[in-house]
N, C-alpha and C. Protein backbone atom coordinates (compact mmCIF):
# COMPACT_ATOMS: atom_id res chain seq x y z
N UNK A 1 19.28 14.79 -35.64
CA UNK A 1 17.90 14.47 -35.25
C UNK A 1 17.81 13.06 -34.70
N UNK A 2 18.70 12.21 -35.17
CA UNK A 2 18.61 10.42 -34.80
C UNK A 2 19.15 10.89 -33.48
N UNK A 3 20.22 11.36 -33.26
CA UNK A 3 20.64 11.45 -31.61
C UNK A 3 19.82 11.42 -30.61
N UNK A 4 18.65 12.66 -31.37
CA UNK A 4 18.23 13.50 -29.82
C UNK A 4 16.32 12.09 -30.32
N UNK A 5 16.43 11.79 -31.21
CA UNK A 5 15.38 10.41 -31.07
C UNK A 5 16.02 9.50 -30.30
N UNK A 6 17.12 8.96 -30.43
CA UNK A 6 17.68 7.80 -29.42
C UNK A 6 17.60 8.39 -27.73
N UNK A 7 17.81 9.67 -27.76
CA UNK A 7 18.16 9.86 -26.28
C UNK A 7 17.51 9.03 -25.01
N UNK A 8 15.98 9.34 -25.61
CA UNK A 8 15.58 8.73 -23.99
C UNK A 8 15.36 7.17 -24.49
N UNK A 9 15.91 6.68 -25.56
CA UNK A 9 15.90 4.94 -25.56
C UNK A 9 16.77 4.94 -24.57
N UNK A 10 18.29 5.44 -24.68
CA UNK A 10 19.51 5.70 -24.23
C UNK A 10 19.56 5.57 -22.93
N UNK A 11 18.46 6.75 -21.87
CA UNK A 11 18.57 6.76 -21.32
C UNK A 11 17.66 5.91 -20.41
N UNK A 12 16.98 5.41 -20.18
CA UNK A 12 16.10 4.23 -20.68
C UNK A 12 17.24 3.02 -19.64
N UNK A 13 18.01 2.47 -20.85
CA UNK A 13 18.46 1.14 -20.80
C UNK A 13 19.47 1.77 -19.66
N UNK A 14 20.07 2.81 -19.38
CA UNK A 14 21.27 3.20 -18.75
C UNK A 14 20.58 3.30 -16.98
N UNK A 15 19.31 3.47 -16.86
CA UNK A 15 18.46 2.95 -15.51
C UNK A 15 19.11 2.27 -14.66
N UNK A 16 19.40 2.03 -13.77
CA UNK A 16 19.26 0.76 -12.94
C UNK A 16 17.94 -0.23 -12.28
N UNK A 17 18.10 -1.19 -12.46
CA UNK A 17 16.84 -1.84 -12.40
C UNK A 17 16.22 -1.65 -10.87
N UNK A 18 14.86 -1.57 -10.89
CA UNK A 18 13.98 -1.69 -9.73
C UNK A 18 14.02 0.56 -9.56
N UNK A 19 14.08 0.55 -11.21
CA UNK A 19 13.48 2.42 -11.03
C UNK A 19 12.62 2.49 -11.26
N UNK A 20 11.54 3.50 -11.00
CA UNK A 20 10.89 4.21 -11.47
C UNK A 20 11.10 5.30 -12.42
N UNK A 21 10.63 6.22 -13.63
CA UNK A 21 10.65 6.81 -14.57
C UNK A 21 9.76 7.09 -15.05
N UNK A 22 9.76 8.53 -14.43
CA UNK A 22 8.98 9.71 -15.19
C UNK A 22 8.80 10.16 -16.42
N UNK A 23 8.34 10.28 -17.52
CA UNK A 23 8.38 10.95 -18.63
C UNK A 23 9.13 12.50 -18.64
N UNK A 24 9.33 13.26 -17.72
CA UNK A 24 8.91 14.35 -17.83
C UNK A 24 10.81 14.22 -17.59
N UNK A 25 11.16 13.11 -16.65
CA UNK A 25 12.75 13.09 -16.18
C UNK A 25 13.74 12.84 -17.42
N UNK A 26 12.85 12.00 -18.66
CA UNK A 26 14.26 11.69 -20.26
C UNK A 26 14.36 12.97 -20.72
N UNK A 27 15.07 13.02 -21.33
CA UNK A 27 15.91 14.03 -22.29
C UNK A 27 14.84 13.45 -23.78
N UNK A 28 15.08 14.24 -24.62
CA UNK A 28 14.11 14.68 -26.02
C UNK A 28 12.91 15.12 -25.88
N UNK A 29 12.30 15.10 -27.25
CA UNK A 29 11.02 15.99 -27.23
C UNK A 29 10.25 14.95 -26.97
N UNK A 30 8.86 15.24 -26.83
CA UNK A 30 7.95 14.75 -26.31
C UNK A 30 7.60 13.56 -27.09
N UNK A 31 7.50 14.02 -28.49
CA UNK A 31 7.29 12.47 -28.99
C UNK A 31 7.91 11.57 -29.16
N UNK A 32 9.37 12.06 -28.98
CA UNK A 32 10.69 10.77 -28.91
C UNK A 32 10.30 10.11 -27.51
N UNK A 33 10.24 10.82 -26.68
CA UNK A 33 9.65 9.93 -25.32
C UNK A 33 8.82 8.96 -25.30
N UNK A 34 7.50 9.23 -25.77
CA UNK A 34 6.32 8.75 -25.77
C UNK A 34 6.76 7.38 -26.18
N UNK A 35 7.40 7.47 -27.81
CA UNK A 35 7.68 6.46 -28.46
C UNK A 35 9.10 5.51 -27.80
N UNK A 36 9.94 6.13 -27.06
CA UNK A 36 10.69 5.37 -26.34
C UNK A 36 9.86 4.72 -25.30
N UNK A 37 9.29 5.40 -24.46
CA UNK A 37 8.33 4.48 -23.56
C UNK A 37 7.52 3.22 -24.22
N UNK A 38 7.13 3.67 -24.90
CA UNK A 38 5.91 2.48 -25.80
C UNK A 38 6.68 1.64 -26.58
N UNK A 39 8.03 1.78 -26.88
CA UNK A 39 8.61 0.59 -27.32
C UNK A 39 9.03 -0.29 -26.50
N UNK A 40 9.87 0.57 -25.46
CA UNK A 40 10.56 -0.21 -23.94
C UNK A 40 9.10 -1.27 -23.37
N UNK A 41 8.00 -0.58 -23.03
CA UNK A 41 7.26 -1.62 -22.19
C UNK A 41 6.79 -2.52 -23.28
N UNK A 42 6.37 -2.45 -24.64
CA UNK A 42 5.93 -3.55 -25.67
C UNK A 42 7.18 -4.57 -25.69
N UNK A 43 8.40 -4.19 -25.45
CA UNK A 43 9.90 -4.68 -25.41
C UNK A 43 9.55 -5.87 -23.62
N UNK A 44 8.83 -5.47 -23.42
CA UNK A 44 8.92 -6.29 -21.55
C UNK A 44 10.14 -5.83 -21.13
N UNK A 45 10.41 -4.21 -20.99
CA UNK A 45 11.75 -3.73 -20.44
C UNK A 45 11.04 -2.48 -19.45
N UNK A 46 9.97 -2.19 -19.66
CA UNK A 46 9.42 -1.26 -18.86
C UNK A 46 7.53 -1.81 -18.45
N UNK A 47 7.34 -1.41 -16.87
CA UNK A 47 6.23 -1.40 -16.81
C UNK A 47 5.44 -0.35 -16.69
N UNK A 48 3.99 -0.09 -17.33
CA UNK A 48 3.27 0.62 -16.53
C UNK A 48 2.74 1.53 -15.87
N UNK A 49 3.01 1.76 -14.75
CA UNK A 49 2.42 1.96 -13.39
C UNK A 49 0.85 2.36 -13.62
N UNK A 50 0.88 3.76 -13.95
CA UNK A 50 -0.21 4.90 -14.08
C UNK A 50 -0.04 5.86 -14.87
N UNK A 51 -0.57 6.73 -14.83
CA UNK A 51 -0.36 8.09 -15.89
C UNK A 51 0.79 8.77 -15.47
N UNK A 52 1.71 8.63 -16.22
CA UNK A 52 3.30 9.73 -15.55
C UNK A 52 4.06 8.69 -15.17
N UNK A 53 3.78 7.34 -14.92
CA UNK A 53 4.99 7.11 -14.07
C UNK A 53 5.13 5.48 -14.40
N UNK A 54 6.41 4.87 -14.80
CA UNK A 54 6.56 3.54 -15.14
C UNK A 54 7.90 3.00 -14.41
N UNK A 55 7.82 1.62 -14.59
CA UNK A 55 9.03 0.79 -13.49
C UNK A 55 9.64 0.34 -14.23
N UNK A 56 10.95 0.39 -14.09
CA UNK A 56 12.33 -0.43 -14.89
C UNK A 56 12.45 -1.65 -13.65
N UNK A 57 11.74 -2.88 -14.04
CA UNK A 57 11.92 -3.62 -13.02
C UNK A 57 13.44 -4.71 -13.19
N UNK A 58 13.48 -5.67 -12.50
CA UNK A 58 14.94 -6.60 -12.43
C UNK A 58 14.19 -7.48 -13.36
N UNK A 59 14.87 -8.48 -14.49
CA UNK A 59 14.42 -9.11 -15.15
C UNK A 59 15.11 -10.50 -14.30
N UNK A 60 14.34 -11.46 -14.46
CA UNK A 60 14.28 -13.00 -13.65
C UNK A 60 14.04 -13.79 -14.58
N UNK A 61 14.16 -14.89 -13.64
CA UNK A 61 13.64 -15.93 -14.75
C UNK A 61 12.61 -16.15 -15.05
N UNK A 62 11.58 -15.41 -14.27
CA UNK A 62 10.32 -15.35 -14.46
C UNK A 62 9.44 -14.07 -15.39
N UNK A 63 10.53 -13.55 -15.95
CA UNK A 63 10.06 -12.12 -15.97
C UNK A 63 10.59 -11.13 -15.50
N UNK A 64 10.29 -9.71 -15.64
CA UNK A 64 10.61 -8.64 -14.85
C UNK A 64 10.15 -8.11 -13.74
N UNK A 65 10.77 -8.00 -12.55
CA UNK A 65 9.66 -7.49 -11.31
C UNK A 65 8.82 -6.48 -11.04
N UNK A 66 8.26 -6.35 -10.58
CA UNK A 66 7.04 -5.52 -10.66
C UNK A 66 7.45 -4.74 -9.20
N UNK A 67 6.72 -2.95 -9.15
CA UNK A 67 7.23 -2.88 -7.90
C UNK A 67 5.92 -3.38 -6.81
N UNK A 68 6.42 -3.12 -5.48
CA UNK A 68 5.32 -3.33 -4.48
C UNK A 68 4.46 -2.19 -4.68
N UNK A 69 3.39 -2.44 -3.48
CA UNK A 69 2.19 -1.50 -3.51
C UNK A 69 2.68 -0.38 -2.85
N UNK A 70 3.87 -0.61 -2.00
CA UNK A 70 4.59 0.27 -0.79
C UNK A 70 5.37 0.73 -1.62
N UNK A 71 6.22 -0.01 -2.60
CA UNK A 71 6.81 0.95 -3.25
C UNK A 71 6.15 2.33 -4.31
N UNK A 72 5.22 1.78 -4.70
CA UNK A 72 4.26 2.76 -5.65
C UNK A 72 3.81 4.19 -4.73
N UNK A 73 3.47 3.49 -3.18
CA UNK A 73 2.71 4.35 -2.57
C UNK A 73 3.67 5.79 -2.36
N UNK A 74 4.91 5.02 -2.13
CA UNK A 74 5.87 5.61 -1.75
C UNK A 74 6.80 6.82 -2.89
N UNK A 75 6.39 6.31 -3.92
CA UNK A 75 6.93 7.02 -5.13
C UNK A 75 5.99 7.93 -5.44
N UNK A 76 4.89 7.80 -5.15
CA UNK A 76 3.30 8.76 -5.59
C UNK A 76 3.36 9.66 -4.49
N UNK A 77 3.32 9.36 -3.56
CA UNK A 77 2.79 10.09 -2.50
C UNK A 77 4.28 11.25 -2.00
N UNK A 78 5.29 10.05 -2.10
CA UNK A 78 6.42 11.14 -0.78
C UNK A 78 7.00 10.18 0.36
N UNK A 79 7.73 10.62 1.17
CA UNK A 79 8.13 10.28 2.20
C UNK A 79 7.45 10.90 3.23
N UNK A 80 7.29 12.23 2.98
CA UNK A 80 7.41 13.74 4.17
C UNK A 80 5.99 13.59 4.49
N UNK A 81 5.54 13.51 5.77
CA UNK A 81 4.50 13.42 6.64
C UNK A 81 3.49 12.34 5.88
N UNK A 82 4.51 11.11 5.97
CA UNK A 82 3.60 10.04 4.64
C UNK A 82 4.00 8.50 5.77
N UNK A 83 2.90 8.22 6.17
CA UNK A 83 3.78 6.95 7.02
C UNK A 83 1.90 5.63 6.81
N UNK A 84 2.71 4.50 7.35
CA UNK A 84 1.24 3.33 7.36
C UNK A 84 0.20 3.81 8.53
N UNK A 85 -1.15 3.24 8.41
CA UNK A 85 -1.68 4.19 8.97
C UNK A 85 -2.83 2.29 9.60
N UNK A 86 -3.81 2.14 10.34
CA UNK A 86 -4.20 1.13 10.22
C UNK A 86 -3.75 0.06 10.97
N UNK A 87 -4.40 -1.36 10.22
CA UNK A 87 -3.52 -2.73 10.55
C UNK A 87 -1.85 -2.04 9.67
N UNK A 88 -2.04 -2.01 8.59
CA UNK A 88 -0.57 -1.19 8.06
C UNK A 88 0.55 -1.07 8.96
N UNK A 89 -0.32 0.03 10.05
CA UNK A 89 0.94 0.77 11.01
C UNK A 89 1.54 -0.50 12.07
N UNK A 90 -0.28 -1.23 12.43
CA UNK A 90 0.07 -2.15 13.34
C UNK A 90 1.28 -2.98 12.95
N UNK A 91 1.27 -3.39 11.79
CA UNK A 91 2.48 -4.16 10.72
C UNK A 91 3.70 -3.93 10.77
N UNK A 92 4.33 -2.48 10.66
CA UNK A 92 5.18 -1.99 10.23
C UNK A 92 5.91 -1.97 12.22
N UNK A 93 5.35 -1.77 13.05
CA UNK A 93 5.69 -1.70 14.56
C UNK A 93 5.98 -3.52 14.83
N UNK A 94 5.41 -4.18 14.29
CA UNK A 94 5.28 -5.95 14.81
C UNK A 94 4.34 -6.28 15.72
N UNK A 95 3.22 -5.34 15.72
CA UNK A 95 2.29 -5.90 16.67
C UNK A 95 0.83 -6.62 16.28
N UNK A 96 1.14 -7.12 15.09
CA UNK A 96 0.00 -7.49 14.94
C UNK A 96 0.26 -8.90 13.45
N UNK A 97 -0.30 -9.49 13.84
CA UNK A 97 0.22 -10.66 12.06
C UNK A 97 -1.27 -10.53 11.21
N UNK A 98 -2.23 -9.68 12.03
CA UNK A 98 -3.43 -9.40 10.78
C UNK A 98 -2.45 -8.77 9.44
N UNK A 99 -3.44 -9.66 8.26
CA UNK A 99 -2.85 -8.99 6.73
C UNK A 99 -4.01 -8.11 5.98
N UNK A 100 -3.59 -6.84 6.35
CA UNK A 100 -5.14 -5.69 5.46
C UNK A 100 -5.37 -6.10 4.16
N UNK A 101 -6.45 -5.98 3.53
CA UNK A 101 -6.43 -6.23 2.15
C UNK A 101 -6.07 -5.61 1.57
N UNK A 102 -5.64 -3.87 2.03
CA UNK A 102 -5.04 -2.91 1.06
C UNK A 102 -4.37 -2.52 2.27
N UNK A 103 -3.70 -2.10 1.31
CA UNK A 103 -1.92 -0.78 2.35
C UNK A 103 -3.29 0.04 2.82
N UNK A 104 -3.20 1.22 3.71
CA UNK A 104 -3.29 1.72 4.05
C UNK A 104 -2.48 2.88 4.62
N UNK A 105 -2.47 4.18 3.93
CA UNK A 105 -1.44 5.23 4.21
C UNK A 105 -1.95 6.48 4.80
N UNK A 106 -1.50 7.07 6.07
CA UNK A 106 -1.93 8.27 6.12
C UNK A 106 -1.07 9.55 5.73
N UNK A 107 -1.34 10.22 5.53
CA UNK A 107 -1.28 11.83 4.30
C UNK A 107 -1.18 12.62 5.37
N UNK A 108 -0.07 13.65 5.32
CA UNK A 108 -0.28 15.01 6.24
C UNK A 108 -0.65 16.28 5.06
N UNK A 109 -1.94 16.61 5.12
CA UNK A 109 -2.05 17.51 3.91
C UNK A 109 -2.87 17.07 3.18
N UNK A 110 -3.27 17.58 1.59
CA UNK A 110 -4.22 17.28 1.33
C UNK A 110 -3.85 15.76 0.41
N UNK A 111 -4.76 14.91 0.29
CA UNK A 111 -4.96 14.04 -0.15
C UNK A 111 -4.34 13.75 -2.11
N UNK A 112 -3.40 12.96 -2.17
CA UNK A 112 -3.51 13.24 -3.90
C UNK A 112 -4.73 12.03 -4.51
N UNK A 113 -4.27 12.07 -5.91
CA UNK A 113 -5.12 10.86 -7.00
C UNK A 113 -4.80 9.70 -6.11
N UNK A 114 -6.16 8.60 -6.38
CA UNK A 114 -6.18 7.89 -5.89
C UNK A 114 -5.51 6.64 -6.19
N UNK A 115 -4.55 5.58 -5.39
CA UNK A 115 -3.54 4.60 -5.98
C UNK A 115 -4.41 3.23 -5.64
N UNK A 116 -3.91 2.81 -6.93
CA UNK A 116 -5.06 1.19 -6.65
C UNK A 116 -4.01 0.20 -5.58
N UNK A 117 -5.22 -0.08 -4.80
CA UNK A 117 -4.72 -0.66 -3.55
C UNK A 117 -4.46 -0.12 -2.49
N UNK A 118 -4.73 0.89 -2.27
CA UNK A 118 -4.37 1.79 -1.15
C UNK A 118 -5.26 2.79 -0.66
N UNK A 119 -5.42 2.57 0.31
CA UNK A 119 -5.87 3.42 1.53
C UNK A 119 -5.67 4.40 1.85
N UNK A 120 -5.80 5.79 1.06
CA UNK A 120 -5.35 6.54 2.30
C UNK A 120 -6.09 7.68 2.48
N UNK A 121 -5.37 7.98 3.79
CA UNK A 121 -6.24 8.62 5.34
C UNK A 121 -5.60 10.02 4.92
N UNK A 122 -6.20 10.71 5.49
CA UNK A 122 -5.70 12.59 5.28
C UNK A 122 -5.32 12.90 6.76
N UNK A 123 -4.45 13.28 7.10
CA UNK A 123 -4.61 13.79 8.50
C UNK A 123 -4.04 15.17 8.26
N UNK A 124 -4.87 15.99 9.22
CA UNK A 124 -4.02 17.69 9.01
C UNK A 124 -3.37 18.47 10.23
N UNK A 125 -2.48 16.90 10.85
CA UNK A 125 -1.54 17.78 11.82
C UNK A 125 -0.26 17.60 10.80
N UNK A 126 0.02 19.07 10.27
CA UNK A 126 1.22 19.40 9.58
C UNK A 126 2.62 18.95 10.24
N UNK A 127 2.49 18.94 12.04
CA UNK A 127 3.74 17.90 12.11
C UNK A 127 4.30 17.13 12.22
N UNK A 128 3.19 16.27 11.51
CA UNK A 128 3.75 15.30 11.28
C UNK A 128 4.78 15.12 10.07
N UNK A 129 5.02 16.26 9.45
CA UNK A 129 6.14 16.06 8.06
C UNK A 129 7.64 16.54 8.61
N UNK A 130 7.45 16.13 10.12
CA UNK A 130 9.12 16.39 10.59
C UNK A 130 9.11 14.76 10.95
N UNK A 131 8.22 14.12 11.18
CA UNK A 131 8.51 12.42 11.56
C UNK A 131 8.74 11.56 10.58
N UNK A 132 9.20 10.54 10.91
CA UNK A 132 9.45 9.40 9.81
C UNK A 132 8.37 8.21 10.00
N UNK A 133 8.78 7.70 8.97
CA UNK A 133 7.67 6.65 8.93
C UNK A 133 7.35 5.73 9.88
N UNK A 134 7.90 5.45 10.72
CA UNK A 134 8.04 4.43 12.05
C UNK A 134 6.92 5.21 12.90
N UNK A 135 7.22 6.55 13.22
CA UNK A 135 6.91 7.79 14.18
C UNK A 135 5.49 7.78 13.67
N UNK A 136 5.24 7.83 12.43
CA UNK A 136 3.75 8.06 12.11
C UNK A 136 2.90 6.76 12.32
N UNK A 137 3.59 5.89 11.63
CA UNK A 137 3.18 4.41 12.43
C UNK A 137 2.76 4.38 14.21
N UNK A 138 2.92 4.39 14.78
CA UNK A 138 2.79 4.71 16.23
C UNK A 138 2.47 5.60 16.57
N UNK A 139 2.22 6.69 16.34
CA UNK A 139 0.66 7.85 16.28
C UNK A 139 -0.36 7.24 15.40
N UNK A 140 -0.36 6.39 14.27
CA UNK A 140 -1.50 6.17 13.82
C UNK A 140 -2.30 4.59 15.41
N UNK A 141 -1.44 3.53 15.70
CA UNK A 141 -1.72 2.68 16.34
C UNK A 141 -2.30 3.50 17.35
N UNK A 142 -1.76 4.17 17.94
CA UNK A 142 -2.39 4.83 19.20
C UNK A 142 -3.59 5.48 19.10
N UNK A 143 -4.05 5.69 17.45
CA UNK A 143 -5.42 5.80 17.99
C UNK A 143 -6.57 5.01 18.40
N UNK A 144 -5.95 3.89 18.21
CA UNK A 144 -7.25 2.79 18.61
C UNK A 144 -6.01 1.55 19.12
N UNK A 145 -5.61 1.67 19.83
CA UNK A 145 -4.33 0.81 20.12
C UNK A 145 -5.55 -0.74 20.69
N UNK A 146 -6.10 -0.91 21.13
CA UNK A 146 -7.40 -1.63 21.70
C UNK A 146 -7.82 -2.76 20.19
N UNK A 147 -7.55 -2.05 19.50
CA UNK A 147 -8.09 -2.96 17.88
C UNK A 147 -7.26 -3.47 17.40
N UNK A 148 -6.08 -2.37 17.06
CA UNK A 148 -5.20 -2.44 16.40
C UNK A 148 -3.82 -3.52 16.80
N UNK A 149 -3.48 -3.36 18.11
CA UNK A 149 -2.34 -4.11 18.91
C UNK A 149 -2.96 -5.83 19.09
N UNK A 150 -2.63 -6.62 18.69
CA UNK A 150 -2.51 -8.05 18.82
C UNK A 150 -2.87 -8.39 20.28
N UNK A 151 -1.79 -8.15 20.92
CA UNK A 151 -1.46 -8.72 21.76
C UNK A 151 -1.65 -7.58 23.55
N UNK A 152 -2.44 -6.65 22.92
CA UNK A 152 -3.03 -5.52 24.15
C UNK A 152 -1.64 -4.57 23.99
N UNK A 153 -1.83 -3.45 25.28
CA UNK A 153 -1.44 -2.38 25.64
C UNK A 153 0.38 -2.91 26.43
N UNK A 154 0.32 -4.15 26.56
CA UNK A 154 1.34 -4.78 27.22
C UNK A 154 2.37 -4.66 26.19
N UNK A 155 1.63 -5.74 25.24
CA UNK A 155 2.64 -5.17 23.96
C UNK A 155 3.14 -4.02 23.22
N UNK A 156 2.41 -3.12 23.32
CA UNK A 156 2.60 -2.03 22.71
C UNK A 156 3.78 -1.10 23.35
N UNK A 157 4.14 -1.13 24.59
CA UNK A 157 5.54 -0.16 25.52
C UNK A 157 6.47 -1.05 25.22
N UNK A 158 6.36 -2.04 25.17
CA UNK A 158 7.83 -2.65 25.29
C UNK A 158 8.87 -2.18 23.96
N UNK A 159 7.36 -2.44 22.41
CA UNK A 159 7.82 -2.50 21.10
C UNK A 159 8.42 -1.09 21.40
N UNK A 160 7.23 0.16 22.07
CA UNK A 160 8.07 1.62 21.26
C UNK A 160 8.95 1.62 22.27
N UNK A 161 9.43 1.31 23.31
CA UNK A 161 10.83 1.60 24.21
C UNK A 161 12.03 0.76 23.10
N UNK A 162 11.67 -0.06 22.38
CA UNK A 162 12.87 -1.13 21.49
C UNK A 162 13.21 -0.21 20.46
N UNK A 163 12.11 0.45 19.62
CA UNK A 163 12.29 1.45 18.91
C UNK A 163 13.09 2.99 18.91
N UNK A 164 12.65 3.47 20.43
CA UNK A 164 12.98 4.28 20.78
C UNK A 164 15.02 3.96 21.07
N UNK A 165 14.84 2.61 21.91
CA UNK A 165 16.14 2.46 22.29
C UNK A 165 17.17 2.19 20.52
N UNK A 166 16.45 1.63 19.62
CA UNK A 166 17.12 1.88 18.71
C UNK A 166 17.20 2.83 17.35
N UNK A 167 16.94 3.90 18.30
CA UNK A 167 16.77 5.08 17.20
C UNK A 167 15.93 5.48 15.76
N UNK A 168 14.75 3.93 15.72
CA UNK A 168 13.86 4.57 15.12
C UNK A 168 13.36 5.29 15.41
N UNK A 169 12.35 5.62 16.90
CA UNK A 169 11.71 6.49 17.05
C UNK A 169 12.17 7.74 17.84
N UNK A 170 11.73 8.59 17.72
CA UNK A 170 12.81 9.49 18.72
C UNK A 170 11.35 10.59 19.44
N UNK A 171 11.34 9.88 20.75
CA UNK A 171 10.49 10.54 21.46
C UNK A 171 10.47 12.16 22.03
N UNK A 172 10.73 12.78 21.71
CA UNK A 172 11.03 14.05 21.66
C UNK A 172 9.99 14.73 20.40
N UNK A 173 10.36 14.26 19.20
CA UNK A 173 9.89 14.87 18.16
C UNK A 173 8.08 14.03 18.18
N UNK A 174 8.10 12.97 18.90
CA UNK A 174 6.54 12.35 19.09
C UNK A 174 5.70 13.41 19.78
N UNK A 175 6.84 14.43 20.68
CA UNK A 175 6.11 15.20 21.64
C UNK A 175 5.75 16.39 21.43
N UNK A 176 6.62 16.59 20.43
CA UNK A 176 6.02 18.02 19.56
C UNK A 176 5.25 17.86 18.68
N UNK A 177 4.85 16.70 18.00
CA UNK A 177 3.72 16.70 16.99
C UNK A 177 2.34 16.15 17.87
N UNK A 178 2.45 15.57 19.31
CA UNK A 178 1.40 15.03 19.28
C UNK A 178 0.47 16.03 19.82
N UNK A 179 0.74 17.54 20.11
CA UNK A 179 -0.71 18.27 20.68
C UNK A 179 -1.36 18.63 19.19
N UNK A 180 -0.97 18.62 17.95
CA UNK A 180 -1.49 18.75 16.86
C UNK A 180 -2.08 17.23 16.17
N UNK A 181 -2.59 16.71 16.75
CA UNK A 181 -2.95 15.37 16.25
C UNK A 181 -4.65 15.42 16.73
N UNK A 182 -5.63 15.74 15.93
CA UNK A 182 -6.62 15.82 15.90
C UNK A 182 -7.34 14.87 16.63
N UNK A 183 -6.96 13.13 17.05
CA UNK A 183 -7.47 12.15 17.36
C UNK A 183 -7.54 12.48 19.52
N UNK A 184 -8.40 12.44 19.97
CA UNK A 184 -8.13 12.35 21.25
C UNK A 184 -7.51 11.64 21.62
N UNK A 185 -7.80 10.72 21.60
CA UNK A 185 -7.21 9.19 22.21
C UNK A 185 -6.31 8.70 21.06
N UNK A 186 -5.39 9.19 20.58
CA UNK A 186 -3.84 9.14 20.06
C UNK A 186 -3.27 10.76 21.18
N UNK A 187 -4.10 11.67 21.66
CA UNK A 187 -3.32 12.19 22.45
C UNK A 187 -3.40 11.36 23.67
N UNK A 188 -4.30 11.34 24.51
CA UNK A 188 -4.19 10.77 25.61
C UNK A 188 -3.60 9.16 25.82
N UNK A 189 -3.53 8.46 24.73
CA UNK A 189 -2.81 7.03 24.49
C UNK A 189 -1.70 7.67 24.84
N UNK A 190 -0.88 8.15 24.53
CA UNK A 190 0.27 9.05 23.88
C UNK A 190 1.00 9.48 25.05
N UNK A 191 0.33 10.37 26.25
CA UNK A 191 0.42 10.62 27.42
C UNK A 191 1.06 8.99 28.18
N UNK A 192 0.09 8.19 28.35
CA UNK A 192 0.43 7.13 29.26
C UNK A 192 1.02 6.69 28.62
N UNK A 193 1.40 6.58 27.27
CA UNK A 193 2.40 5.78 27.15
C UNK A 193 3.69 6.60 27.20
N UNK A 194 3.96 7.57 27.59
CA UNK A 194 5.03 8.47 27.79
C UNK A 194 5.35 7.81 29.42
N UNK A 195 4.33 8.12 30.31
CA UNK A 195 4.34 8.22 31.51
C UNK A 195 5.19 6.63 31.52
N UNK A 196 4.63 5.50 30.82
CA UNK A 196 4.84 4.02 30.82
C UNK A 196 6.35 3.84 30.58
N UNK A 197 6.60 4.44 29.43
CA UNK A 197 8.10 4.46 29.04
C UNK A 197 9.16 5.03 29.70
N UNK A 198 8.96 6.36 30.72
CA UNK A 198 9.80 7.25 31.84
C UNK A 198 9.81 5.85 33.37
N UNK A 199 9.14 5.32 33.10
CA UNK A 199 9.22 4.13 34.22
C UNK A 199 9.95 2.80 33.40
N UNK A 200 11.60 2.91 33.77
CA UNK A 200 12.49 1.34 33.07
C UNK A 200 12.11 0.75 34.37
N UNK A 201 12.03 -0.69 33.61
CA UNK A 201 11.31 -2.32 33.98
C UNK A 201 12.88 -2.83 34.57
């Protein structure tokens, strides 16, 4: 019985730092968990997060690290049709040095619980869960590229041809998700900037 109580201490310390940890992922019964969790974070060896989900952060000299808001968003939400959406997206492309007060994420699908600090947008073109996060970034800018881009429409071809040329973005798969993109003007942005990019400078 002491074994299968130690287990998820056990497994616990055997983490590598900067995890996340589920309850539902240790080994023992439920109340050996509980009570491994609630000793580890009273211990300053575990944080937190929310309901279900806590961080094995790096311990410093300051303490243990905490994760980002991107990392949380990213652990809650998914990867798959999950990208910045916003000044966010503008961020994540380099076109813009505005700082949002919250992340901002857009969702392909329905929306989950809500994460403190974060933004997020629902969108229901489903294909976007074949793109990556860069790809969704730059369908989200293009819908208001006019607000969003720093530095105008000038800036904006050069960044996605740099992208494109280095295999973040891969314009092909931009072209199959973008007739399912509900926003007009992320389709028609989308268009000229196709037309912009088939013309090398």
């Amino acid at each position: 019985m002491d074994d299968v109580t130690e287990a998820p201490g056990a497994r616990l310390r055997s983490l590598a730092p900067r995890s996340f940890v589920r309850p539902s992922a240790l080994p023992g019964s439920s109340s050996s968990v509980r009570s491994a969790l609630s000793l580890a974070a009273r211990k300053g060896e575990l944080l937190r997060v929310r309901k279900g989900l806590y961080y094995k952060g790096a311990k410093g000299r300051y303490g243990m690290t905490r994760p980002s808001t991107e990392e949380i968003a990213r652990e809650v939400l998914g990867t798959v049709g999950v990208g910045p959406a916003g000044y966010s997206a503008a961020r994540r492309l380099g076109l813009t040095t505005q700082v949002p007060a919250h992340l901002h994420v857009a969702v392909a699908g329905p929306v989950p619980e809500p994460i403190s600090d974060v933004r997020i947008h629902r969108r229901n073109n489903m294909a976007r869960r074949d793109l990556n996060e860069t790809e969704i970034a730059l369908l989200e800018v293009l819908r208001d590229p006019s607000t969003l881009v720093e530095s105008g429409w000038e800036a904006l071809v050069p960044s996605a041809r740099a992208l494109i040329r280095s295999r973040e973005i891969d314009l092909e798969r931009l072209t199959a998700a973008i007739t399912g993109e509900g926003s007009r003007s992320a389709r028609d942005n989308f268009d000229r900037l196709a037309v912009e990019l088939s013309q090398e400078r």
